[in-house]
N, C-alpha and C. Protein backbone atom coordinates (compact mmCIF):
# COMPACT_ATOMS: atom_id res chain seq x y z
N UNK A 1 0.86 -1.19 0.00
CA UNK A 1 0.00 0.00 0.00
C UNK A 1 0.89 1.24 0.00
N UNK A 2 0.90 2.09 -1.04
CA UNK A 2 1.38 3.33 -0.87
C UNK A 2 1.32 4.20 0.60
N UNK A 3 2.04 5.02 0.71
CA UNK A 3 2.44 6.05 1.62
C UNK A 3 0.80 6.57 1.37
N UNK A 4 0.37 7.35 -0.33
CA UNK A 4 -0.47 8.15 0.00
C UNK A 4 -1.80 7.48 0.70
N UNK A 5 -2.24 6.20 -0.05
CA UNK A 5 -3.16 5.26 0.44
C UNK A 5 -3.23 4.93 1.38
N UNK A 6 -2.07 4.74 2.19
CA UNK A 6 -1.98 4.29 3.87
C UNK A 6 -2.67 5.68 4.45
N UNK A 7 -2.22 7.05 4.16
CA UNK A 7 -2.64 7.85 4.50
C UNK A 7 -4.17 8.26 4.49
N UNK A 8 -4.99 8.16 3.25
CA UNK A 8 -6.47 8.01 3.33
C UNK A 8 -6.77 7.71 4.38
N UNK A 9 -6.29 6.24 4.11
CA UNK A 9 -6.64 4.76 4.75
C UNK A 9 -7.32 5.34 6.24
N UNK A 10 -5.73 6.14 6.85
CA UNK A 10 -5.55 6.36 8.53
C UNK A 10 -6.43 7.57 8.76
N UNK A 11 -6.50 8.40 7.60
CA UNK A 11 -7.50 9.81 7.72
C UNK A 11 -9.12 9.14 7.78
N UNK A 12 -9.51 8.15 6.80
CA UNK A 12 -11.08 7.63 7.15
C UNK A 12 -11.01 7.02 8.33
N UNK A 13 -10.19 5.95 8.73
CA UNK A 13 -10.24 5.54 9.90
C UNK A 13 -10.67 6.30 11.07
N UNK A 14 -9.89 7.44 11.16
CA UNK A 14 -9.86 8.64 12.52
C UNK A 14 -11.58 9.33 11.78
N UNK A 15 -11.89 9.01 11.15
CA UNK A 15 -13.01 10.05 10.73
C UNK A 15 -14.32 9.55 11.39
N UNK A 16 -14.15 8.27 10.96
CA UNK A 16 -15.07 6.85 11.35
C UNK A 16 -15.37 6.96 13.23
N UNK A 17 -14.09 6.97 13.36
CA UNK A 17 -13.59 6.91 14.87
C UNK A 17 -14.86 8.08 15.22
N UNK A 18 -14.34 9.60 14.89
CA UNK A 18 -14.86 10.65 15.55
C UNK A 18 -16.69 10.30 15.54
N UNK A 19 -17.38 9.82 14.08
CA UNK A 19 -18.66 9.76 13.71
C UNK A 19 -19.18 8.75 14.70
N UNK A 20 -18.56 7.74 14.58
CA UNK A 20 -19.09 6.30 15.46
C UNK A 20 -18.82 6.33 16.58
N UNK A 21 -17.96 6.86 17.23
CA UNK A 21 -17.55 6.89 18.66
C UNK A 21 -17.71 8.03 19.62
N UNK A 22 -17.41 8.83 18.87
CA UNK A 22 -16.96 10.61 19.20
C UNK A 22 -15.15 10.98 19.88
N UNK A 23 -14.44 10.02 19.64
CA UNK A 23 -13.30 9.56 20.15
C UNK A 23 -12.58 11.35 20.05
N UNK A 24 -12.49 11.47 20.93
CA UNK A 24 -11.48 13.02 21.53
C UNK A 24 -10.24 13.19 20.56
N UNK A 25 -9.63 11.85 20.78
CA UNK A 25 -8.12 11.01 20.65
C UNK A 25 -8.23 11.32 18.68
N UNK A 26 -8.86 10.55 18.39
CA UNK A 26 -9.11 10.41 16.73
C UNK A 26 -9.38 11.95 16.33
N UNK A 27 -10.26 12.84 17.04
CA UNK A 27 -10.51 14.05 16.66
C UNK A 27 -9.00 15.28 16.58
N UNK A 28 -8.40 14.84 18.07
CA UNK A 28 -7.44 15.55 17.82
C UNK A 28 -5.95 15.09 16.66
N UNK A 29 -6.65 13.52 16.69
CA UNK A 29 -5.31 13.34 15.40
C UNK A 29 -5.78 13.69 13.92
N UNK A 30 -6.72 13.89 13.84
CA UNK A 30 -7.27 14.29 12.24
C UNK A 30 -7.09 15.78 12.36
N UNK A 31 -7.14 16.98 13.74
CA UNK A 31 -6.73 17.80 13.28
C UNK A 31 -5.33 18.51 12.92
N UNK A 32 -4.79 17.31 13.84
CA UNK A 32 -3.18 17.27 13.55
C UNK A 32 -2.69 16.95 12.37
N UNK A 33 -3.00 16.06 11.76
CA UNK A 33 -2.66 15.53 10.36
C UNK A 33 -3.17 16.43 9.24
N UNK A 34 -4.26 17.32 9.26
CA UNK A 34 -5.05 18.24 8.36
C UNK A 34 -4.68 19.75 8.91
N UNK A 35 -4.22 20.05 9.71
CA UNK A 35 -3.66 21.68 10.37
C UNK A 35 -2.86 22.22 9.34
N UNK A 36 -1.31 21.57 8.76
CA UNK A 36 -1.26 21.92 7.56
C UNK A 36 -1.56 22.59 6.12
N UNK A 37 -2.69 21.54 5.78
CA UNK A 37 -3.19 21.97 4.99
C UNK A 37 -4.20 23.07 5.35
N UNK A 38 -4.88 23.24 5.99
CA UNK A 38 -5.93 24.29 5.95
C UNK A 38 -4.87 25.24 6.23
N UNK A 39 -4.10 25.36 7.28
CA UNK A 39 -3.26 26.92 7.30
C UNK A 39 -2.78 26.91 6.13
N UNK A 40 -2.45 26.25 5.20
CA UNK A 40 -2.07 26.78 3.89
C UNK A 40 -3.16 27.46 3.00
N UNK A 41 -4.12 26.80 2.80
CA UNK A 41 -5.40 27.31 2.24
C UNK A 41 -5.75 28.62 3.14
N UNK A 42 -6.09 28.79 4.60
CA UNK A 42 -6.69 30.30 5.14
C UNK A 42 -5.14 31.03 4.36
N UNK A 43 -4.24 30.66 4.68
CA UNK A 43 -3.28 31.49 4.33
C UNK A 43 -2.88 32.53 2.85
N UNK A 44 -3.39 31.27 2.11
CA UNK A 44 -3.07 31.77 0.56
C UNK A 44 -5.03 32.60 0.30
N UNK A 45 -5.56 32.89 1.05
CA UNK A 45 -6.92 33.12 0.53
C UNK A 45 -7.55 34.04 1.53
N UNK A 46 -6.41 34.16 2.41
CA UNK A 46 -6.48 35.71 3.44
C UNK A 46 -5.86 36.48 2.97
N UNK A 47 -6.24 37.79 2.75
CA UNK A 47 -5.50 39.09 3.04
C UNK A 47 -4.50 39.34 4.60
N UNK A 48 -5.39 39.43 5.35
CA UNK A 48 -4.66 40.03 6.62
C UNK A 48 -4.70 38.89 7.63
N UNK A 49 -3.44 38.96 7.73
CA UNK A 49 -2.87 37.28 8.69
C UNK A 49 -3.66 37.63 9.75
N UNK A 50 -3.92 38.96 10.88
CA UNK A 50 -4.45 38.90 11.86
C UNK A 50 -5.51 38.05 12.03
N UNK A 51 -6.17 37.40 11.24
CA UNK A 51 -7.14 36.35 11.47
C UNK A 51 -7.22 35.00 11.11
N UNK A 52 -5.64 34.93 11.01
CA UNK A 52 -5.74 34.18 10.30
C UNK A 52 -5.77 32.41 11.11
N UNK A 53 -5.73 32.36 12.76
CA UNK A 53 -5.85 32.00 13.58
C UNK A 53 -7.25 31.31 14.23
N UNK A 54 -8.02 32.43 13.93
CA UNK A 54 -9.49 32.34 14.31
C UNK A 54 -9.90 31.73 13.11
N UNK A 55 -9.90 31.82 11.74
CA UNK A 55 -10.34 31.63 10.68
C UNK A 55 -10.04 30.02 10.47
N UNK A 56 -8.97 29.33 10.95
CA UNK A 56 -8.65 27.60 10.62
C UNK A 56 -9.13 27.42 11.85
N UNK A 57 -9.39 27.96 13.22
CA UNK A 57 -10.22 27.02 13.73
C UNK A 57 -11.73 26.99 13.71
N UNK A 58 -11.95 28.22 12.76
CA UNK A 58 -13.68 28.11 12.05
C UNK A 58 -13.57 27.41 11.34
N UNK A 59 -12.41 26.60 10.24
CA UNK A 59 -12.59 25.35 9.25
C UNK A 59 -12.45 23.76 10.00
N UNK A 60 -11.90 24.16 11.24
CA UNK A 60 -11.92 22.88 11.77
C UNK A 60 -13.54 22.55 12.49
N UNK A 61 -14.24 23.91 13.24
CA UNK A 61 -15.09 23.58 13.74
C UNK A 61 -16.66 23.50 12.65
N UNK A 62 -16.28 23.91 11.56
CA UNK A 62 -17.22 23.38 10.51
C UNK A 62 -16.98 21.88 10.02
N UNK A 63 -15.59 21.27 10.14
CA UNK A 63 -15.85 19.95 9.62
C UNK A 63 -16.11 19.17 10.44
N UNK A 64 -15.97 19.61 11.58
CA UNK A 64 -16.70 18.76 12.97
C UNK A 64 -17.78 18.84 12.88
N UNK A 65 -18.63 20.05 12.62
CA UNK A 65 -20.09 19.96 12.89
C UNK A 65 -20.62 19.77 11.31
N UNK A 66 -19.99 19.30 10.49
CA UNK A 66 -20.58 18.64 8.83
C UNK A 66 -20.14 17.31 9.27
N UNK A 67 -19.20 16.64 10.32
CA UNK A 67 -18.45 15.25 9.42
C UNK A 67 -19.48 14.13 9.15
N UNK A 68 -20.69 14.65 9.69
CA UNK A 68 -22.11 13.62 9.01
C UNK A 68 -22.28 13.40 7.73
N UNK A 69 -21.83 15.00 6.84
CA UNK A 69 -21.89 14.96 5.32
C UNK A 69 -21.09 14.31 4.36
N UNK A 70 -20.13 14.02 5.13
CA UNK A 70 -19.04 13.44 4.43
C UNK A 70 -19.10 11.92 4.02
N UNK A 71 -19.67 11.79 2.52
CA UNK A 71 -20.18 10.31 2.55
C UNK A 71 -18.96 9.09 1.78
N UNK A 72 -17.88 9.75 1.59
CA UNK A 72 -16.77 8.93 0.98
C UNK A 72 -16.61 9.08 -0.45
N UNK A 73 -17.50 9.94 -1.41
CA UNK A 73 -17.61 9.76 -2.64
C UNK A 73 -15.90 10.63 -3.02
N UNK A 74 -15.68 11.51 -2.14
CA UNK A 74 -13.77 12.14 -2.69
C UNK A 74 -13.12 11.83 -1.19
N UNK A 75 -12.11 12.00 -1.18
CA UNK A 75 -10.91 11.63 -0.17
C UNK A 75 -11.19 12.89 0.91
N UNK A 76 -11.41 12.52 2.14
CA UNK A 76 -11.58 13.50 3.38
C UNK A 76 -10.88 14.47 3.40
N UNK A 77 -9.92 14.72 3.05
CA UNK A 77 -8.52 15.66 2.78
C UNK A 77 -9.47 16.74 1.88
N UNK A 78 -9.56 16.18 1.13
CA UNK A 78 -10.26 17.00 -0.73
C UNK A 78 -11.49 17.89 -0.16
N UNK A 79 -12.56 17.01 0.65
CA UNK A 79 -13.25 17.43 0.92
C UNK A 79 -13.20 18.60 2.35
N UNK A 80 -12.16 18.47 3.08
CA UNK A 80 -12.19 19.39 4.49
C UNK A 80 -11.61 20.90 3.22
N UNK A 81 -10.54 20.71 2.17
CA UNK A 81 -9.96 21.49 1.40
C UNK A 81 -10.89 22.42 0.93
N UNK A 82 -12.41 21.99 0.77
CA UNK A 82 -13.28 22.71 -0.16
C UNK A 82 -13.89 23.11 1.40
N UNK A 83 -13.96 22.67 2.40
CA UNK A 83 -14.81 23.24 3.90
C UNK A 83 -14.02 24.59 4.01
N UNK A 84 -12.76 24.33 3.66
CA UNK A 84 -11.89 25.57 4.18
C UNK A 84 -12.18 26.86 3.38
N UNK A 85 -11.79 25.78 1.73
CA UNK A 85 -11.92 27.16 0.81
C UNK A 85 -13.31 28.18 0.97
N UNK A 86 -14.11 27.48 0.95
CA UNK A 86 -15.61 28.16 1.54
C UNK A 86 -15.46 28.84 2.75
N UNK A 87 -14.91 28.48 3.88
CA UNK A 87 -14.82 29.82 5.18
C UNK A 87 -14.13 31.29 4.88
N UNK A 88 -13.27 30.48 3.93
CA UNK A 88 -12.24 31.41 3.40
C UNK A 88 -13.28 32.87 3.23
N UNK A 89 -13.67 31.98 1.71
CA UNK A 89 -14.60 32.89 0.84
C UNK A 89 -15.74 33.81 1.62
N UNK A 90 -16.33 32.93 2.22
CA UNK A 90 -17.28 33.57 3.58
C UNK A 90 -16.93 34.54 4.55
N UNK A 91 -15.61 34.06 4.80
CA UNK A 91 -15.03 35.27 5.63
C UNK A 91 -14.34 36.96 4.47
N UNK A 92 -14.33 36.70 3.42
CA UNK A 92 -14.09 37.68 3.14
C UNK A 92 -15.38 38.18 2.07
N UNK A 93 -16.33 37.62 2.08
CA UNK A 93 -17.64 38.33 1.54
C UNK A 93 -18.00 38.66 2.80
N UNK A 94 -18.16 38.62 3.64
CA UNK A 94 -18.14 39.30 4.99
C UNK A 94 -17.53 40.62 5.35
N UNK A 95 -16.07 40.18 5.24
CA UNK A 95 -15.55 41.31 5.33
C UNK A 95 -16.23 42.81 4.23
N UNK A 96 -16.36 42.12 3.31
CA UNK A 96 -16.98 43.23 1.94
C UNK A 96 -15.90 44.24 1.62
N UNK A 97 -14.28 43.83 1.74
CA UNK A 97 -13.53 44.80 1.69
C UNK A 97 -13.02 45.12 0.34
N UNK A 98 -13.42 45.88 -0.36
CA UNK A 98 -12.63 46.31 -1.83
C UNK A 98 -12.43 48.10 -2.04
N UNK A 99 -11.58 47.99 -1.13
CA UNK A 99 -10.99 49.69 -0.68
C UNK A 99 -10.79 50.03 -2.68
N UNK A 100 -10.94 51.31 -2.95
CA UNK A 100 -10.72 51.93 -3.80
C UNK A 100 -8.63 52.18 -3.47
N UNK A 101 -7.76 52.14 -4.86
CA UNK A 101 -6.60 51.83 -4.70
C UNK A 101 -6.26 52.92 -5.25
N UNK A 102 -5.39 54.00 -5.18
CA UNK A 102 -5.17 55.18 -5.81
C UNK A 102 -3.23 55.52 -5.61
N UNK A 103 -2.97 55.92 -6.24
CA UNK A 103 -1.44 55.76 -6.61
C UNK A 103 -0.61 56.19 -5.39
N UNK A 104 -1.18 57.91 -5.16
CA UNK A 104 -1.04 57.99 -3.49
C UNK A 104 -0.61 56.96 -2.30
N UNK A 105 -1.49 56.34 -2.44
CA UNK A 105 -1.69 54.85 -0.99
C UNK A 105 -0.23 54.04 -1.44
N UNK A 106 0.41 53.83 -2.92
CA UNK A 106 1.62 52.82 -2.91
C UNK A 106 2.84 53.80 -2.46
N UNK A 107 3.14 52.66 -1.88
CA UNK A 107 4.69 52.79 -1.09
C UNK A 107 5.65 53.18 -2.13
N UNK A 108 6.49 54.07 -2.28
CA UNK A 108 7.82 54.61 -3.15
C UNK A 108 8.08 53.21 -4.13
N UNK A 109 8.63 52.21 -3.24
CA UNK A 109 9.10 50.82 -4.09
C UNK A 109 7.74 50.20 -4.89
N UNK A 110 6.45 50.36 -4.31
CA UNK A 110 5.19 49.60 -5.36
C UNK A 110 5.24 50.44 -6.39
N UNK A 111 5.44 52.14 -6.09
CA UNK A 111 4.77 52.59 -7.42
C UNK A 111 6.18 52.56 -8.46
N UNK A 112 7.25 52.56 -8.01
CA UNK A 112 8.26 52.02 -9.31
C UNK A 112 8.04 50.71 -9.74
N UNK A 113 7.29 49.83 -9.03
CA UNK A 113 7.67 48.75 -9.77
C UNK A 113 6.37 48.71 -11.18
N UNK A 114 5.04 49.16 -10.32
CA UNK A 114 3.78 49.74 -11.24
C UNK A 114 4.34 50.36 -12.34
N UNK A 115 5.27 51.26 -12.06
CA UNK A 115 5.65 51.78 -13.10
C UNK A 115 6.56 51.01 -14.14
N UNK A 116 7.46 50.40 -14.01
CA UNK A 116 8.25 49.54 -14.62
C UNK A 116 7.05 48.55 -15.41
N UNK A 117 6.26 47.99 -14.57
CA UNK A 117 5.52 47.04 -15.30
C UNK A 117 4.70 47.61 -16.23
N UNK A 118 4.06 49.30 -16.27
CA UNK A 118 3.22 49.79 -16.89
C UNK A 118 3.93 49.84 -18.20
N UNK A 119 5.14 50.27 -17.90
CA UNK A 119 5.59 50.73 -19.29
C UNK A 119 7.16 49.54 -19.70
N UNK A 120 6.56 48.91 -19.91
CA UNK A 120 7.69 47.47 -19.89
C UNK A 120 9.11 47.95 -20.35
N UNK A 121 9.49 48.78 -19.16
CA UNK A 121 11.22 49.22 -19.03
C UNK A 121 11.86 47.94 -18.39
N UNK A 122 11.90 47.49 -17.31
CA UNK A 122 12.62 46.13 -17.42
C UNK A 122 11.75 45.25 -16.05
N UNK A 123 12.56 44.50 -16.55
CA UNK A 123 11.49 43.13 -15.29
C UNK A 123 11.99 43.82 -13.82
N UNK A 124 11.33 43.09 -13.04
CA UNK A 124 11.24 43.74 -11.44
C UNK A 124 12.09 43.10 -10.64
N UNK A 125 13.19 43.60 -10.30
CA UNK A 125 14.52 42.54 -9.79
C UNK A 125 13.95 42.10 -8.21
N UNK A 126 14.86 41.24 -8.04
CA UNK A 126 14.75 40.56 -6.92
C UNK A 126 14.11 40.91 -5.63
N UNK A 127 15.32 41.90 -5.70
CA UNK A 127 15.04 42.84 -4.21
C UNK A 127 13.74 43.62 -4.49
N UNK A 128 12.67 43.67 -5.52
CA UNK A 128 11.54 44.29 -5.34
C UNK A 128 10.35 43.36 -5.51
N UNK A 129 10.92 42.30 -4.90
CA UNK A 129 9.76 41.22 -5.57
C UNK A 129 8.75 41.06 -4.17
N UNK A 130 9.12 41.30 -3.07
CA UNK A 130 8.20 41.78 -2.05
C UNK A 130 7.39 42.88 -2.34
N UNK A 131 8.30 44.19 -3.03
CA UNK A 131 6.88 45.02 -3.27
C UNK A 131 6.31 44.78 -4.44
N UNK A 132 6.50 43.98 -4.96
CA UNK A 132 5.68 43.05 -6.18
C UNK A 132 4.16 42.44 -5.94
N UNK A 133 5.03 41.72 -4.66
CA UNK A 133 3.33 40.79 -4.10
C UNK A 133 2.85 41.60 -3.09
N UNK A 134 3.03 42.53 -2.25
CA UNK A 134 2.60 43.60 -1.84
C UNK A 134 1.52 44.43 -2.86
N UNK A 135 2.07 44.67 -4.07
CA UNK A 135 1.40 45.66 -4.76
C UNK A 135 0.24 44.57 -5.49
N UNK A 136 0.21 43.45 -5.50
CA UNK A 136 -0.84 42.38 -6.46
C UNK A 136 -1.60 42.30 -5.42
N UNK A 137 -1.30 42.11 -3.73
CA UNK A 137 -2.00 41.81 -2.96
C UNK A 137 -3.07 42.86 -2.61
N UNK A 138 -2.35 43.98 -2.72
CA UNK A 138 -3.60 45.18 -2.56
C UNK A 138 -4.47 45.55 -4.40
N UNK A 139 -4.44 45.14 -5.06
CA UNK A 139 -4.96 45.02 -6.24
C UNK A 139 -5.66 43.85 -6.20
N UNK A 140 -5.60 42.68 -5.79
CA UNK A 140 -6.46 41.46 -5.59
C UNK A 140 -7.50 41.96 -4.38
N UNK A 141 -6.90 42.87 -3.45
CA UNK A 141 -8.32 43.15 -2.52
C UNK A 141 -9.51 43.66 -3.09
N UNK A 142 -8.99 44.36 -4.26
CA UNK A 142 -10.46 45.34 -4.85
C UNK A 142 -11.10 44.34 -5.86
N UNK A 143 -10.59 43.07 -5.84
CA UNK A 143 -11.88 41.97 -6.64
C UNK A 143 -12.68 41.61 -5.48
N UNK A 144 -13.59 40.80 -5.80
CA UNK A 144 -14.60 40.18 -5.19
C UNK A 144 -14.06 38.99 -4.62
N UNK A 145 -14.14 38.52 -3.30
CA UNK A 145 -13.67 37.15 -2.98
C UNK A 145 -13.68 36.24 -4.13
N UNK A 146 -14.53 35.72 -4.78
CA UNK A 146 -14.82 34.43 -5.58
C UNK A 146 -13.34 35.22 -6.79
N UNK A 147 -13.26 36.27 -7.22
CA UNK A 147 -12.56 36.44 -8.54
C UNK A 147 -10.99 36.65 -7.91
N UNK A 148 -10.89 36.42 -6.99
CA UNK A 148 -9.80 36.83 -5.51
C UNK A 148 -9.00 35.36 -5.73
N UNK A 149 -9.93 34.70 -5.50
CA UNK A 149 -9.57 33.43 -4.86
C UNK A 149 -9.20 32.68 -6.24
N UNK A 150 -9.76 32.70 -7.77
CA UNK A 150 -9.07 31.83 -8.58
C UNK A 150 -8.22 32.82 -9.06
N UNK A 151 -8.17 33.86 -9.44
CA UNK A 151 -6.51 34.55 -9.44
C UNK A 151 -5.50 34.23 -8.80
N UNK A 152 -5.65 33.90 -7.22
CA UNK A 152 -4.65 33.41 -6.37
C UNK A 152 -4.27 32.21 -6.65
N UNK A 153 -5.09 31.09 -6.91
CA UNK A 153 -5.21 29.84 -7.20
C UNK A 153 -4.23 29.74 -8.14
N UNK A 154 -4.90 30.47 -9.39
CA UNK A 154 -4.02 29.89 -10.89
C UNK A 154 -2.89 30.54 -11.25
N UNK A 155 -2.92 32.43 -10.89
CA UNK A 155 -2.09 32.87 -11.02
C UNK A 155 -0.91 32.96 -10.66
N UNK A 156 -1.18 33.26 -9.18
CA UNK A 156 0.26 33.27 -8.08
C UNK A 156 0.81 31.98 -7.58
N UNK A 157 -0.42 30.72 -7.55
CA UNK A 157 0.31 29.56 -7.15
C UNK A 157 0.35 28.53 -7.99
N UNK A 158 0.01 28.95 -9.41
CA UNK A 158 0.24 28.18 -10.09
C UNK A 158 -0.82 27.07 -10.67
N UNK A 159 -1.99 26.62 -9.74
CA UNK A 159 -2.86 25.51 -10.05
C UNK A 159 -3.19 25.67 -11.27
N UNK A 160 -3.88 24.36 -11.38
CA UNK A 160 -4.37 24.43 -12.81
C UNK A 160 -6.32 24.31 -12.25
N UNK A 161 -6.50 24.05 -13.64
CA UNK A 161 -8.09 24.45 -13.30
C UNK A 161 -8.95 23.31 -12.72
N UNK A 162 -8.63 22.40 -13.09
CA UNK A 162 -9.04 20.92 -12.12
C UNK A 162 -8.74 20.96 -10.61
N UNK A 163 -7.50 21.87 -10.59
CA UNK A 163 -7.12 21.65 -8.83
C UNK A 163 -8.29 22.68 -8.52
N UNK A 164 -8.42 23.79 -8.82
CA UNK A 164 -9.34 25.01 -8.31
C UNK A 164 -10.92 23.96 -8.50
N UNK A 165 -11.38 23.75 -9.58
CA UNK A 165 -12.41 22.73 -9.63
C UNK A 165 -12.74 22.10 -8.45
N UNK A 166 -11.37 20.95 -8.03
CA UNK A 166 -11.79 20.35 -6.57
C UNK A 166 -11.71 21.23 -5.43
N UNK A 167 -11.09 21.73 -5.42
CA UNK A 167 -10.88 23.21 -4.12
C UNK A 167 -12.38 23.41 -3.81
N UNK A 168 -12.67 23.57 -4.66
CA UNK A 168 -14.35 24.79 -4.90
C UNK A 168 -15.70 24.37 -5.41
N UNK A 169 -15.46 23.06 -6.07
CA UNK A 169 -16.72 22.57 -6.64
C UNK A 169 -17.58 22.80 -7.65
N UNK A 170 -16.68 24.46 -8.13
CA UNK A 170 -16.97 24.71 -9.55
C UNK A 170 -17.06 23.85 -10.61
N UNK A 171 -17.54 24.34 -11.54
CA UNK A 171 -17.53 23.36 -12.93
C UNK A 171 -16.04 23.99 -13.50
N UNK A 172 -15.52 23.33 -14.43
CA UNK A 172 -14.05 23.46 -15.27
C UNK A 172 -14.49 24.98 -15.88
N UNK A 173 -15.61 25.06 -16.72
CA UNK A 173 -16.28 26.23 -17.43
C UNK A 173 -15.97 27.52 -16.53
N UNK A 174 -17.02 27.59 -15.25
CA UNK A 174 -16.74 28.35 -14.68
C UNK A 174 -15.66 28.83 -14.22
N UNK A 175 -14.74 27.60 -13.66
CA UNK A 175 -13.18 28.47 -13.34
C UNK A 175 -13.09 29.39 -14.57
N UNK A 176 -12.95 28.73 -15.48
CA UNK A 176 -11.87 29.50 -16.73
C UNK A 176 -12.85 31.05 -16.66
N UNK A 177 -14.10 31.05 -17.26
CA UNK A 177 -14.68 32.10 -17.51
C UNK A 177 -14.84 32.82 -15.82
N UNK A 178 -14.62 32.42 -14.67
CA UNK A 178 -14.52 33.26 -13.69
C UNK A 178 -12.63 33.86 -13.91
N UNK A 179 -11.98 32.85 -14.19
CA UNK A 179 -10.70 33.63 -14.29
C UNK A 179 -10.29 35.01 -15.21
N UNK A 180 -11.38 34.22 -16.38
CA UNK A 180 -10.82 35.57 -17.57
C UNK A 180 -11.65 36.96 -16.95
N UNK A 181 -12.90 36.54 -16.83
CA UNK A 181 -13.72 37.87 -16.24
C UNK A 181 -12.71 38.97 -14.88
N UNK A 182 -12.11 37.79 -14.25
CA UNK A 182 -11.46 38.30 -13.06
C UNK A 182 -10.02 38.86 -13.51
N UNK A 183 -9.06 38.30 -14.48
CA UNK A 183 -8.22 38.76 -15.00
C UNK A 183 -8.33 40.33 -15.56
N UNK A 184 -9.65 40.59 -16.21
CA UNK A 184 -10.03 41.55 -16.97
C UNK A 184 -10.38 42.65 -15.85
N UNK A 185 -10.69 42.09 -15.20
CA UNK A 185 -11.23 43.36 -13.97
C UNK A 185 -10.32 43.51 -13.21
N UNK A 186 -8.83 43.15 -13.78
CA UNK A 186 -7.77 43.19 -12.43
C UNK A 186 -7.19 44.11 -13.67
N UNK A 187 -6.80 44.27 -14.68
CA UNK A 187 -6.36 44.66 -15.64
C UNK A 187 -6.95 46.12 -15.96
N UNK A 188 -8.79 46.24 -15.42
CA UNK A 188 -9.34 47.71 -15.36
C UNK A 188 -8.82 47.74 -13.89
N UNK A 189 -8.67 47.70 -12.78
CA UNK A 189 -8.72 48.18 -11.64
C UNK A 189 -6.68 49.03 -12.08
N UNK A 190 -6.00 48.30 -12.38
CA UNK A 190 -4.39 48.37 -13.03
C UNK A 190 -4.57 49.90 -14.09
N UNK A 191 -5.21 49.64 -14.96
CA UNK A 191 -5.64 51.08 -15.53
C UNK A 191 -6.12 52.19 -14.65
N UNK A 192 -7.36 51.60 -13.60
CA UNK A 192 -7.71 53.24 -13.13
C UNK A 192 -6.79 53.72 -12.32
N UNK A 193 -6.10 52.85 -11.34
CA UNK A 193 -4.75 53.00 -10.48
C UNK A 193 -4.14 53.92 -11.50
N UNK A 194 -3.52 54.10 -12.98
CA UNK A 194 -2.52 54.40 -13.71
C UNK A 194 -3.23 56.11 -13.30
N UNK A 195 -4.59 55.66 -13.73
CA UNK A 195 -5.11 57.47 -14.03
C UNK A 195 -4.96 58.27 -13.06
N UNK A 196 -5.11 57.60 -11.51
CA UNK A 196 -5.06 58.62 -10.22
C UNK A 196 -3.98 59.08 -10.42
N UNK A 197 -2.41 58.69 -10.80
CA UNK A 197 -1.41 59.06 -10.80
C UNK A 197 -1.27 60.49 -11.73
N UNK A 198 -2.08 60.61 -12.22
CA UNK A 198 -2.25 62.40 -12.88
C UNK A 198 -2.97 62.82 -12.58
N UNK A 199 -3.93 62.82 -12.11
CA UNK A 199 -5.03 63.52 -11.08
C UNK A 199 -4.42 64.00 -9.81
């Protein structure tokens, strides 16, 4: 039996445990073995770390109070992945935060690099590659969670559209046409940013 299969294997087991028993023991080892992953997910799908604490133990205490739903049809892992991505999302349609971004507000190093990228003088060296994701991160705030979250997905970390698919439960369709729509509106928000800078 594979490493990953043994692993299922020991994740349904402890799952079984918590449903059929209510075992403390099994509960705290499934959140040990899954802590990981969800702080990676609140992480890559938060803005502001300050919550980012409270926010994985709202994904743990939602898969405790769903693990009835969980009927085996995808791997427990896959499925706590999409519990998370959803608090995520919830917590920042909540928040409702899409501050207006104006040239003013970037730091000396964002708006050279804005600038470099506006007018393709040269790529953005090393040492500015913090105010790189600094400056995408406050430009990804003024989308909408849902157009937030597959930009982050495909763009910055790379997934492809099947991984965002299982993440989220979208259809394949929708990723893509939520990405391009969201691409396009990151691309006007990048333009009106350009205009405050002469105003």
């Amino acid at each position: 039996m594979s490493t990953d299969q043994s692993s299922l294997t020991e994740l349904t087991g402890l799952v079984l445990q918590v449903r059929d028993t209510g075992s403390e023991s099994a509960a705290r080892l499934l959140v040990e073995r899954l802590f990981p992953m969800v702080l990676r997910i609140v992480r890559a799908h938060l803005p502001r770390r300050s919550s980012e604490e409270d926010l994985t133990q709202e994904v743990f205490m939602k898969m405790f109070a769903r693990i009835e739903q969980w009927r085996g049809q995808m791997p427990f892992d896959h499925w706590v992945s999409r519990v998370a991505v959803t608090t995520c999302l919830d917590a920042l349609r909540y928040q409702k935060r899409r501050p207006e971004l104006r040239w003013a507000d970037l730091s000396e190093t964002e708006a050279e690099v804005l600038d470099n990228v506006l007018h393709d003088e040269n790529e953005v060296s090393a040492s500015d590659a913090v105010s790189a994701r600094d400056l995408a991160n406050k430009l990804l705030e003024m989308l909408k969670p849902a157009d937030r979250l597959v930009l982050t997905m495909m763009d910055m970390e790379g997934r492809s559209v099947a991984d965002v698919q299982a993440a989220t439960g979208w259809s394949a369709t929708l990723v893509k046409v939520r990405a391009f729509r969201a691409r396009r509106k990151l691309r006007k928000a990048f333009a009106e940013l350009e205009t405050t800078r002469e105003s």
